[in-house]
Protein backbone atom coordinates (compact mmCIF):
# COMPACT_ATOMS: atom_id res chain seq x y z
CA UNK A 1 37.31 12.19 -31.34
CA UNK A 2 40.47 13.92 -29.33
CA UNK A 3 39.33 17.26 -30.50
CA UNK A 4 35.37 16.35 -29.91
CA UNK A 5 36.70 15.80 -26.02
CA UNK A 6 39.06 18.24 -25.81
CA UNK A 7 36.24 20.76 -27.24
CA UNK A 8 33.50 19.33 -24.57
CA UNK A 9 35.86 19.81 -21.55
CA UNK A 10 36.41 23.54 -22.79
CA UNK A 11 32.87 23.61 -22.26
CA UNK A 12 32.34 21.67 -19.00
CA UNK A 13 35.37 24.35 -17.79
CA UNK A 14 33.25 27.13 -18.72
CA UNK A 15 29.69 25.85 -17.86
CA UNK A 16 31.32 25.40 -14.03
CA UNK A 17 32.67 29.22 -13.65
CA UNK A 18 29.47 30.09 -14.53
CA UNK A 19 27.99 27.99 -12.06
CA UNK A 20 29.82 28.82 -9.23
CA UNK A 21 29.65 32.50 -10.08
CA UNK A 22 25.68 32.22 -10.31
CA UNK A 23 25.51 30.84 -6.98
CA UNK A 24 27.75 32.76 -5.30
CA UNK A 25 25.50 35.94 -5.99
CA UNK A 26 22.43 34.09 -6.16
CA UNK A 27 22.91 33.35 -2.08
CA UNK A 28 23.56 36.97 -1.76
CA UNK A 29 20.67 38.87 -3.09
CA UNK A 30 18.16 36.46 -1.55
CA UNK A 31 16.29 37.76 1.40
CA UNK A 32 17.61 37.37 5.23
CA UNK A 33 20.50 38.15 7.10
CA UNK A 34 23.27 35.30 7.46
CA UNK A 35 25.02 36.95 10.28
CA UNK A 36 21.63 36.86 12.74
CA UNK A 37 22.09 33.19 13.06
CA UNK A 38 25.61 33.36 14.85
CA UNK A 39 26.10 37.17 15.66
CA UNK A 40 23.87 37.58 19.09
CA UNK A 41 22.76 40.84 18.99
CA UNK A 42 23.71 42.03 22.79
CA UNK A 43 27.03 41.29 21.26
CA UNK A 44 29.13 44.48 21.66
CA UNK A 45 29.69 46.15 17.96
CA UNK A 46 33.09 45.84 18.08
CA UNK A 47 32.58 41.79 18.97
CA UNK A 48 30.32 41.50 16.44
CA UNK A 49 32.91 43.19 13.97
CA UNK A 50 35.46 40.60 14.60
CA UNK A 51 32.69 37.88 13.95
CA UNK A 52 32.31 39.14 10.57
CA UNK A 53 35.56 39.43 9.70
CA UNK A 54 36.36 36.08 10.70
CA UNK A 55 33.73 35.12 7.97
CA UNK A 56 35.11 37.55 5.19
CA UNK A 57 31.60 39.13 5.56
CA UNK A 58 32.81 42.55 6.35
CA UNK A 59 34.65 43.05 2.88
CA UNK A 60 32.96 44.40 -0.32
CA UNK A 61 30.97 41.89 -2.34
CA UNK A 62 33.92 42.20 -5.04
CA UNK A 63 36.07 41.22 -2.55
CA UNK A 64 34.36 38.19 -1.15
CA UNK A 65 33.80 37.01 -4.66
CA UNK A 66 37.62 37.38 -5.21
CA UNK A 67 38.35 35.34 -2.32
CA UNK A 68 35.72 33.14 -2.97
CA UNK A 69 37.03 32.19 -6.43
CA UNK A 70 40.74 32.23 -5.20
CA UNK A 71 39.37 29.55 -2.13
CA UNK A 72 37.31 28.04 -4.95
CA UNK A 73 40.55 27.04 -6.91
CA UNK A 74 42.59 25.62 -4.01
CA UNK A 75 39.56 23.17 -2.86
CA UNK A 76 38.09 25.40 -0.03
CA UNK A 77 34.79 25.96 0.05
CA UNK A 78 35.08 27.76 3.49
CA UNK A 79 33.57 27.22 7.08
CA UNK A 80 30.03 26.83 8.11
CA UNK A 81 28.17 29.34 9.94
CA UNK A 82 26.28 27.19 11.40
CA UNK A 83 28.43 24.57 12.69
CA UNK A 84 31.95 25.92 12.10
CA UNK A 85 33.21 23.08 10.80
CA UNK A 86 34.67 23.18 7.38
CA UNK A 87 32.31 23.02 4.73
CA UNK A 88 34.11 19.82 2.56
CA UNK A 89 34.09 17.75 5.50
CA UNK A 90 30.64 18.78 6.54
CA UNK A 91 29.41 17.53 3.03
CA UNK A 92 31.89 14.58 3.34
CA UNK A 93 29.37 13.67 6.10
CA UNK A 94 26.25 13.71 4.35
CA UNK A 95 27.56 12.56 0.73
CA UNK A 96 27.89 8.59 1.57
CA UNK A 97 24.17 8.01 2.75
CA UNK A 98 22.90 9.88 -0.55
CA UNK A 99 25.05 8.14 -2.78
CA UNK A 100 23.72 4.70 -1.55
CA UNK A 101 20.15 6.15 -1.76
CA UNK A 102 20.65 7.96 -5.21
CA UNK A 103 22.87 4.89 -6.71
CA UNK A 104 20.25 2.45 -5.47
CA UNK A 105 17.38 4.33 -6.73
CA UNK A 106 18.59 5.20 -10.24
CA UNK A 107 19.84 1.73 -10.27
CA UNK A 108 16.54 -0.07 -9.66
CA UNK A 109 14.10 2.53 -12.16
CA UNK A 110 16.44 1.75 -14.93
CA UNK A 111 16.15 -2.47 -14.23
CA UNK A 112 12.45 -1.83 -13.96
CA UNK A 113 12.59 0.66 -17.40
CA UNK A 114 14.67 -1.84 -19.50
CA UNK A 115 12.66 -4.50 -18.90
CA UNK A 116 9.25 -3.26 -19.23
CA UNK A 117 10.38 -0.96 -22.15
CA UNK A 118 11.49 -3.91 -24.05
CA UNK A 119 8.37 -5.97 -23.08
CA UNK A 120 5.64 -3.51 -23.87
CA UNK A 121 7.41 -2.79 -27.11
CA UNK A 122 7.93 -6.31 -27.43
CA UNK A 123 4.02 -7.01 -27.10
CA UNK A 124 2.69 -3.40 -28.46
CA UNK A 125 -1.17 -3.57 -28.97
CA UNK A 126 -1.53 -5.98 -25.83
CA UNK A 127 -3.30 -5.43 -22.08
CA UNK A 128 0.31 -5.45 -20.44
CA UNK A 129 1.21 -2.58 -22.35
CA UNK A 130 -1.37 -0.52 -21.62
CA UNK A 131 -1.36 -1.22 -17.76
CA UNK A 132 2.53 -0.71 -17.40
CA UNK A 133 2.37 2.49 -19.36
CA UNK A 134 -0.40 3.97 -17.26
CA UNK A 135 1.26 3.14 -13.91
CA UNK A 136 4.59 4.40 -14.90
CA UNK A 137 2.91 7.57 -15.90
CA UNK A 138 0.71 8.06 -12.92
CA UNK A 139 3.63 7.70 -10.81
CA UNK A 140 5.80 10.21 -12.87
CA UNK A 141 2.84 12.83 -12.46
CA UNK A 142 2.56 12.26 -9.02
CA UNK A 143 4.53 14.42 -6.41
CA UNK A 144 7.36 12.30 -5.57
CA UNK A 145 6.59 13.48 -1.47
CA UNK A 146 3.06 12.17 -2.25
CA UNK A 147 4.26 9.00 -3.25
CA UNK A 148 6.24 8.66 0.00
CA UNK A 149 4.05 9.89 2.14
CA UNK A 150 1.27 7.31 0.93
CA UNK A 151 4.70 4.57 1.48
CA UNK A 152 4.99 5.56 4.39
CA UNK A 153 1.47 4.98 5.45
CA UNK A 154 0.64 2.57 4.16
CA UNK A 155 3.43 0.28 4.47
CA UNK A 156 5.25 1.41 7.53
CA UNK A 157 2.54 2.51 9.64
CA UNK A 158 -0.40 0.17 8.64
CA UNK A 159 1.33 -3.06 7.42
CA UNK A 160 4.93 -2.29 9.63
CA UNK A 161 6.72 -3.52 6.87
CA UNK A 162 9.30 -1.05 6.75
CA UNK A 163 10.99 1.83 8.89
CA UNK A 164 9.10 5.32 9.52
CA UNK A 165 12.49 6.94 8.36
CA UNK A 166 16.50 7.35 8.99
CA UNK A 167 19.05 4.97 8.11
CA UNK A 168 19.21 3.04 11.33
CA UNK A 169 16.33 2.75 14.54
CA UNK A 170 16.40 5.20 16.66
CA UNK A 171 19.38 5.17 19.38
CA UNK A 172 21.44 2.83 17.16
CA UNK A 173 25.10 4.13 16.27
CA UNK A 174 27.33 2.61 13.75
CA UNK A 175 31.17 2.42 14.28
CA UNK A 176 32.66 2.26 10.96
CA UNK A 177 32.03 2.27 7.62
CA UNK A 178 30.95 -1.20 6.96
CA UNK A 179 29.06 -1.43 9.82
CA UNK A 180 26.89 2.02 8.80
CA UNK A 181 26.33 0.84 5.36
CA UNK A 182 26.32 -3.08 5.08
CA UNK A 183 24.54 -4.56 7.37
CA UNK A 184 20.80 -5.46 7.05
CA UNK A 185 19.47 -2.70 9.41
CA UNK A 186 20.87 -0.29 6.76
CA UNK A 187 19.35 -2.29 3.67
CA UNK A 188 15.79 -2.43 5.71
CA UNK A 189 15.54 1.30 5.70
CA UNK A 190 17.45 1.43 2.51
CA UNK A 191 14.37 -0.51 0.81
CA UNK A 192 11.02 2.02 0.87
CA UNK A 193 12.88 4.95 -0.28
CA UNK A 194 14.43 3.53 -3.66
CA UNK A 195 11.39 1.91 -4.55
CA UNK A 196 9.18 4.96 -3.47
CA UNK A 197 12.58 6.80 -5.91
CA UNK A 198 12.91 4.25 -8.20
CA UNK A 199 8.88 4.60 -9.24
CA UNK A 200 8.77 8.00 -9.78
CA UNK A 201 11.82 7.67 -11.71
CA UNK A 202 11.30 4.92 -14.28
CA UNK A 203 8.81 6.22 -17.01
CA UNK A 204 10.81 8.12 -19.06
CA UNK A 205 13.94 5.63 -19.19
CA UNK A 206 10.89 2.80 -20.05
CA UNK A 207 9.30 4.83 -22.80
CA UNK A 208 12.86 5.69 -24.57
CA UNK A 209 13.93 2.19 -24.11
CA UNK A 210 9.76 1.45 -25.84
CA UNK A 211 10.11 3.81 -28.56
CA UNK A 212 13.91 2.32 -29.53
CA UNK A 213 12.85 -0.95 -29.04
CA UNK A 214 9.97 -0.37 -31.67
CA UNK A 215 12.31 0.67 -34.47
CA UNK A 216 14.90 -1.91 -33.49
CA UNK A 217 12.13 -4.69 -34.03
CA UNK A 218 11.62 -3.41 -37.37
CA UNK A 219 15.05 -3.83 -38.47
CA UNK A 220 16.06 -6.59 -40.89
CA UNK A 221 18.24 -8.97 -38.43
CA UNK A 222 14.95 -9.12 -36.48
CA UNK A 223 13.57 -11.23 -39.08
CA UNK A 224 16.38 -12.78 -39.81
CA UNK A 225 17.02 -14.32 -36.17
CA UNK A 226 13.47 -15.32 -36.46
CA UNK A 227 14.20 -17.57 -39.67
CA UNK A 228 17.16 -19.10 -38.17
CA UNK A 229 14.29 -20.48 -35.59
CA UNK A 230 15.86 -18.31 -32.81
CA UNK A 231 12.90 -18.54 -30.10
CA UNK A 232 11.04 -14.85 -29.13
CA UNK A 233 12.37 -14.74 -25.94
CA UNK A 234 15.92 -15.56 -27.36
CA UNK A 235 15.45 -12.47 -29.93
CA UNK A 236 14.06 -10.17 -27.21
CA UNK A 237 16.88 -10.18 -24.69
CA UNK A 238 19.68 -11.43 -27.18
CA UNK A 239 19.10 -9.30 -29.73
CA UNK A 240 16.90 -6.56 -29.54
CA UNK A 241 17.30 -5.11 -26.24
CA UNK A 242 21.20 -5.22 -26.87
CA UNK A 243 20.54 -2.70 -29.88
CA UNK A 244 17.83 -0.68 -28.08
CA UNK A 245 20.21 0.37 -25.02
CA UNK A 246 21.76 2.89 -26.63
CA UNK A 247 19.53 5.81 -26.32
CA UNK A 248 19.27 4.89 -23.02
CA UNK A 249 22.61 5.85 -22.23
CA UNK A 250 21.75 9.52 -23.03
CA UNK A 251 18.75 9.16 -20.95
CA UNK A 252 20.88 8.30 -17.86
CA UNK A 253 22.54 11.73 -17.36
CA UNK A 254 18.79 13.44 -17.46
CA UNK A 255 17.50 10.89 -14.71
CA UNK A 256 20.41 11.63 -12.85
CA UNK A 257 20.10 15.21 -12.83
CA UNK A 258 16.11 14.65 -12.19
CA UNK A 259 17.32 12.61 -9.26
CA UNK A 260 19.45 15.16 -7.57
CA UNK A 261 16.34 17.50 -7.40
CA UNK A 262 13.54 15.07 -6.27
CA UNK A 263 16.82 13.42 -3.94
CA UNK A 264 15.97 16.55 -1.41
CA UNK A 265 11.96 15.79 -1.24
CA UNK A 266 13.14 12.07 -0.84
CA UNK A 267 15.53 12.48 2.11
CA UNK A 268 13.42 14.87 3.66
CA UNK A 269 10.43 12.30 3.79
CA UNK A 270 12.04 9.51 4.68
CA UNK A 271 14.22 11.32 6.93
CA UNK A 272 17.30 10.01 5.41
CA UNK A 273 20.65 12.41 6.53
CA UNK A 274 21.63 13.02 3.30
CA UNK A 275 23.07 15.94 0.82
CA UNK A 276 19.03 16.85 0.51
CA UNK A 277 18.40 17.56 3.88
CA UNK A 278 21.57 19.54 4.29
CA UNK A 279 20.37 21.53 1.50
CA UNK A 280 17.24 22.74 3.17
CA UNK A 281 19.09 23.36 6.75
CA UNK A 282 21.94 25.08 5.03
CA UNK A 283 19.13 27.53 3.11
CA UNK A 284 16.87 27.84 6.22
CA UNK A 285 19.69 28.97 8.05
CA UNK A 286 21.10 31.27 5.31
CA UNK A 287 24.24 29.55 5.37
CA UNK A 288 25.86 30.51 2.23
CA UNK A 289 29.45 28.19 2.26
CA UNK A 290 27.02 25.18 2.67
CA UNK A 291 24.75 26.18 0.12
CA UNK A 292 27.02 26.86 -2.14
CA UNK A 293 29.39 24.13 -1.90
CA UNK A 294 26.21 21.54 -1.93
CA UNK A 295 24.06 22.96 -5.10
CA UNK A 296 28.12 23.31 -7.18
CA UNK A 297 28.81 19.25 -5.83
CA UNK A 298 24.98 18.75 -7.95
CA UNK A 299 25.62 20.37 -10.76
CA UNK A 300 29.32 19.04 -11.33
CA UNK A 301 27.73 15.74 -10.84
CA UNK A 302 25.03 16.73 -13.75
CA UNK A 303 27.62 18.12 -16.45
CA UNK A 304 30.13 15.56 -15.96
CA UNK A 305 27.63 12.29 -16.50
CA UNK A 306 26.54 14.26 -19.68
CA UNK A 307 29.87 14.40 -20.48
CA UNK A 308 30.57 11.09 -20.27
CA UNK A 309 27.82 10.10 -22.16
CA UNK A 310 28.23 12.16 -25.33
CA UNK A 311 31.43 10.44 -25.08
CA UNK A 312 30.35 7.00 -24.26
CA UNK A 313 27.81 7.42 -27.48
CA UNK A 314 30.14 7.65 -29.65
CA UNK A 315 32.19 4.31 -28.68
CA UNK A 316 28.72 2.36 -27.95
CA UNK A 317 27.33 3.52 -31.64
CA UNK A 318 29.92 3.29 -34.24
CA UNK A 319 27.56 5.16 -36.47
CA UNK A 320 27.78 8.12 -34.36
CA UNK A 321 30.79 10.40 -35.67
CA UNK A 322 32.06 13.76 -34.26
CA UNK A 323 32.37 16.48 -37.17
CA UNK A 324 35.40 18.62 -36.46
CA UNK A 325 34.62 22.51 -35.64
């Protein structure tokens, strides 16, 4: 098992260099010129000079890479061109609101997909199962900005149930930490967006859990419970949903990585000030730092929780064994 981990963070080690090299020149080759958004061009040439070399801009790309990587190492991920401010506590900024959105959301599709995975196995055959299969599935082939655009519509602007968008009403502040994030305002506009999230979300964590489910009820203990006079609901929730978890596990790290790339489409809808929408103002505005920093912080996120679950596998499932080489 020591080696197993030690082997997989060799991996995760490599995977992120990678990663962080890809983007790096990915941002570079793409179309537009970063320097028109803060270089004015009346600027004298010898102002704008300065500008660029302020930014590292006016070195070779081998250079900027090297300094890049060096930066990289110590935990700088350099200074907006946009704002000027430095690009960890920029993202600092937006992180909190999308972790309560993301955490919320993934939280409340895989409560929804455990529950109506083990109940439509549970009842395979029947009406339920059918209708719960379809929904899930129409809402997993639907655009998730569809989906909350129709929300919205419907039940902010027809039935006012809910906010347009944001995290607080318009005009409203918050002083602290505890007063941005737990007060009932924040939970109010916290709502349409995980559901709308949580919807799109929840069919394939609900058919994994189905399909396990369905072998686990044809296991021999199944039975057995039943002759002990164990009642069906005492076997479902007891018993066979216990077993049937485990490949949902796995499933997590995929919805989370799902998540992060319908999270943007999300926050942009709603209008939520999150990592998403400083994704699309950081590549509208060419600026690279931001860009960078904020697709790396997504895909650390993504190799890590898959990390952690190969690992967690093999401690939930004693069956599970890691070969060595």
């Amino acid at each position: 098992m020591v080696s197993f981990i030690f082997k997989r963070l060799i991996q995760t080690i490599i995977t992120l260099y990678i990663l962080i090299t890809l983007l790096f020149f990915m941002f570079r080759i793409l179309p537009g010129d970063p320097t028109t958004m803060f270089v004015d061009a009346a600027l004298p040439l010898e102002a704008r000079e300065a500008v660029l070399e302020q930014f590292g801009l006016d070195k070779p790309l081998h250079e900027q890479y090297w300094l890049y990587m060096k930066n990289f190492v110590q935990g700088d991920f350099g200074i907006s061109f946009n704002s000027r401010e430095p690009v960890v506590d920029l993202i600092g900024h937006y992180l909190m609101p999308t972790i309560f959105l993301m955490g919320s959301t993934i939280l409340l599709a895989l409560v929804i997909a455990i529950i109506l995975g083990a109940v439509t196995a549970w009842y395979r055959g029947s009406k339920f199962e059918a209708i719960a299969v379809s929904v899930a599935l129409f809402f997993r082939s639907a655009p998730i900005f569809w989906i909350g655009m129709v929300a919205l519509a419907f039940l902010s602007h027809q039935l006012n149930l809910f906010p347009i968008g944001g995290m607080h009403e318009p005009g409203q502040g918050s002083n602290g930490f505890f007063e941005t994030y737990f007060t009932l305002e924040f939970l109010h506009h916290l709502i349409l967006p995980s559901i709308v999230g949580a919807a799109y979300y929840v069919a394939s964590p609900m058919l994994v859990m189905r399909s396990s489910m369905i072998e686990i009820m044809d296991e021999d203990f199944i039975e057995l419970n039943r002759a002990k006079g164990l009642s069906e609901k005492a076997i479902l929730f007891k018993h066979a949903v216990r077993n049937a978890l485990l490949p949902v596990v796995t499933e997590i790290a995929l919805i989370v990585g799902f998540a992060i790339g319908g999270q943007v489409l999300l926050e942009v809808v709603f209008n939520w000030p999150g990592i998403g929408r400083l994704i699309v103002d950081s590549i509208s505005r060419n600026d690279y730092p931001v860009a960078q920093a904020t697709f790396f912080l997504m895909g650390v996120i993504v190799i890590f929780l898959n990390l952690i679950a190969d690992i967690l596998y093999g401690y939930l499932d004693p069956r599970v064994t890691y070969k060595k080489g």
